[in-house]
Protein backbone atom coordinates (compact mmCIF):
# COMPACT_ATOMS: atom_id res chain seq x y z
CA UNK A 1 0.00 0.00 0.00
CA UNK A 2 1.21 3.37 -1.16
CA UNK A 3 1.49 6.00 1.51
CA UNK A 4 2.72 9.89 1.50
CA UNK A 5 3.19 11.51 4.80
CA UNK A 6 3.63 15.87 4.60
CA UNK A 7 4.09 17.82 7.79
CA UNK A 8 4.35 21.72 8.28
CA UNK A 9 7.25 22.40 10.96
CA UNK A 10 9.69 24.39 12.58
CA UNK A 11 8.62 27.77 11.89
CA UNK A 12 11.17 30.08 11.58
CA UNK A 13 10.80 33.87 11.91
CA UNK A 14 13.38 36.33 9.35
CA UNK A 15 14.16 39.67 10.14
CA UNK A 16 12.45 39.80 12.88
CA UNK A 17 11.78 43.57 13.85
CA UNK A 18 11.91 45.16 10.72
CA UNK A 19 9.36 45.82 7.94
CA UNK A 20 10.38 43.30 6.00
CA UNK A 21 9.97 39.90 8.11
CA UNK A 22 8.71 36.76 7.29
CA UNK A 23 7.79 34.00 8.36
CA UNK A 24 8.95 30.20 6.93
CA UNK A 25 8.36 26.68 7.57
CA UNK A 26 10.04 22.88 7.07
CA UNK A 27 7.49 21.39 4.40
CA UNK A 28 8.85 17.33 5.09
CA UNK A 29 7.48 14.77 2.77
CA UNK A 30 7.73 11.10 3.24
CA UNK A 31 6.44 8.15 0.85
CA UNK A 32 7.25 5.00 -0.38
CA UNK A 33 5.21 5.87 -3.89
CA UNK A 34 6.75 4.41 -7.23
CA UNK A 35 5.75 7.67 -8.39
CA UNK A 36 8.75 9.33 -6.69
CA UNK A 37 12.04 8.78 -7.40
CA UNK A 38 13.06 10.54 -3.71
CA UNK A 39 11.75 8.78 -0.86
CA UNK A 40 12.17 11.72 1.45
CA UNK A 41 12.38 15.45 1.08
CA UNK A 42 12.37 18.67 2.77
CA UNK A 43 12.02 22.50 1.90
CA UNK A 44 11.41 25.47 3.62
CA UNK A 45 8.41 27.73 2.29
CA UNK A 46 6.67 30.78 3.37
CA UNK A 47 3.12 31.50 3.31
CA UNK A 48 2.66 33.49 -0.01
CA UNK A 49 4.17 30.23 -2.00
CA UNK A 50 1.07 28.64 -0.42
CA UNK A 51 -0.81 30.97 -1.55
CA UNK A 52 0.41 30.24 -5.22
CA UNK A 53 -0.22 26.79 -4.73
CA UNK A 54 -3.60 26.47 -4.34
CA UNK A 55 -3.99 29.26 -6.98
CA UNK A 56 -2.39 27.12 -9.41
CA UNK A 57 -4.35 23.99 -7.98
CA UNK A 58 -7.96 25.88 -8.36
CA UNK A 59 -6.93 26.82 -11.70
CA UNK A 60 -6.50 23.23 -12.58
CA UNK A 61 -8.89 21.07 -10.35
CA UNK A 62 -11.90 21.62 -12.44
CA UNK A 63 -14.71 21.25 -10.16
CA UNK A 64 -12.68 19.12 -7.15
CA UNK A 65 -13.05 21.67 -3.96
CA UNK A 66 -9.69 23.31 -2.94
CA UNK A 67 -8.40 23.42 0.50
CA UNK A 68 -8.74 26.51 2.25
CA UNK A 69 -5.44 28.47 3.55
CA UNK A 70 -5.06 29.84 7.30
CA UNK A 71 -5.88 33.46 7.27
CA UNK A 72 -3.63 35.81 6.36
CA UNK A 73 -2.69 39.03 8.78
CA UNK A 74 -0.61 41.93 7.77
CA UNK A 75 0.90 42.22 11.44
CA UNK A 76 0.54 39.95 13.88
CA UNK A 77 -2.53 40.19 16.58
CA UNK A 78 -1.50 39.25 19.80
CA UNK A 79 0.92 36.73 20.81
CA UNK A 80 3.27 36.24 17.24
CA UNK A 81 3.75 32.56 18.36
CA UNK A 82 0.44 31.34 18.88
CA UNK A 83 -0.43 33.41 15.33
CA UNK A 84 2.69 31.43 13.76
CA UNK A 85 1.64 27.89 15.50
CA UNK A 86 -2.24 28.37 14.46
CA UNK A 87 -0.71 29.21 10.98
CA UNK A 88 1.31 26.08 11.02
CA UNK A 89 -1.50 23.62 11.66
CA UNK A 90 -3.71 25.24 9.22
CA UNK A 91 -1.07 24.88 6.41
CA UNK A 92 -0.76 21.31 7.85
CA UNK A 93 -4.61 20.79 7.20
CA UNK A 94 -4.15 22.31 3.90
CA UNK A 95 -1.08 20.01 3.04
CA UNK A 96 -3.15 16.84 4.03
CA UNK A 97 -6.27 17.44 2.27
């Protein structure tokens, strides 16, 4: 049986402080899949390439429902690491549907 395991982790604030910071997290894929030729692999993405993913998915899916993304927020509300971790498990969701 073919399985493919993705998880969203270690968040990692840049520039923290200044106008220009960001936000970026360990995208981890695991599968035993023919399909790929690497068994394992890991990147580190930030939230607007998410956003461009499920762009590019909605443009091709037809009539197949796209996952929603975690809300976006210009500046953080409140406590910046409960806004980060809430943000990683939503792309999590997003990555497993």
């Amino acid at each position: 049986q073919e399985l493919t395991t993705v998880k969203s982790q270690d968040p990692r604030v840049h520039n923290e402080g200044s106008w220009n910071s960001y936000v970026d997290y360990k995208i981890f894929l695991h599968t035993n899949s023919k399909a790929f030729t690497a068994k394992t692999s890991c990147v580190r993405r930030r939230y607007r390439e998410f956003v461009w993913l499920r762009r590019e998915l909605q443009r091709n899916a037809g009539l197949v429902p796209v996952p929603e993304l975690p809300g976006k927020a210009a500046f953080f509300l409140g406590n910046a690491d409960e806004f980060i971790e809430r943000r990683r498990l939503g792309l999590q969701r997003f990555l497993q549907r």
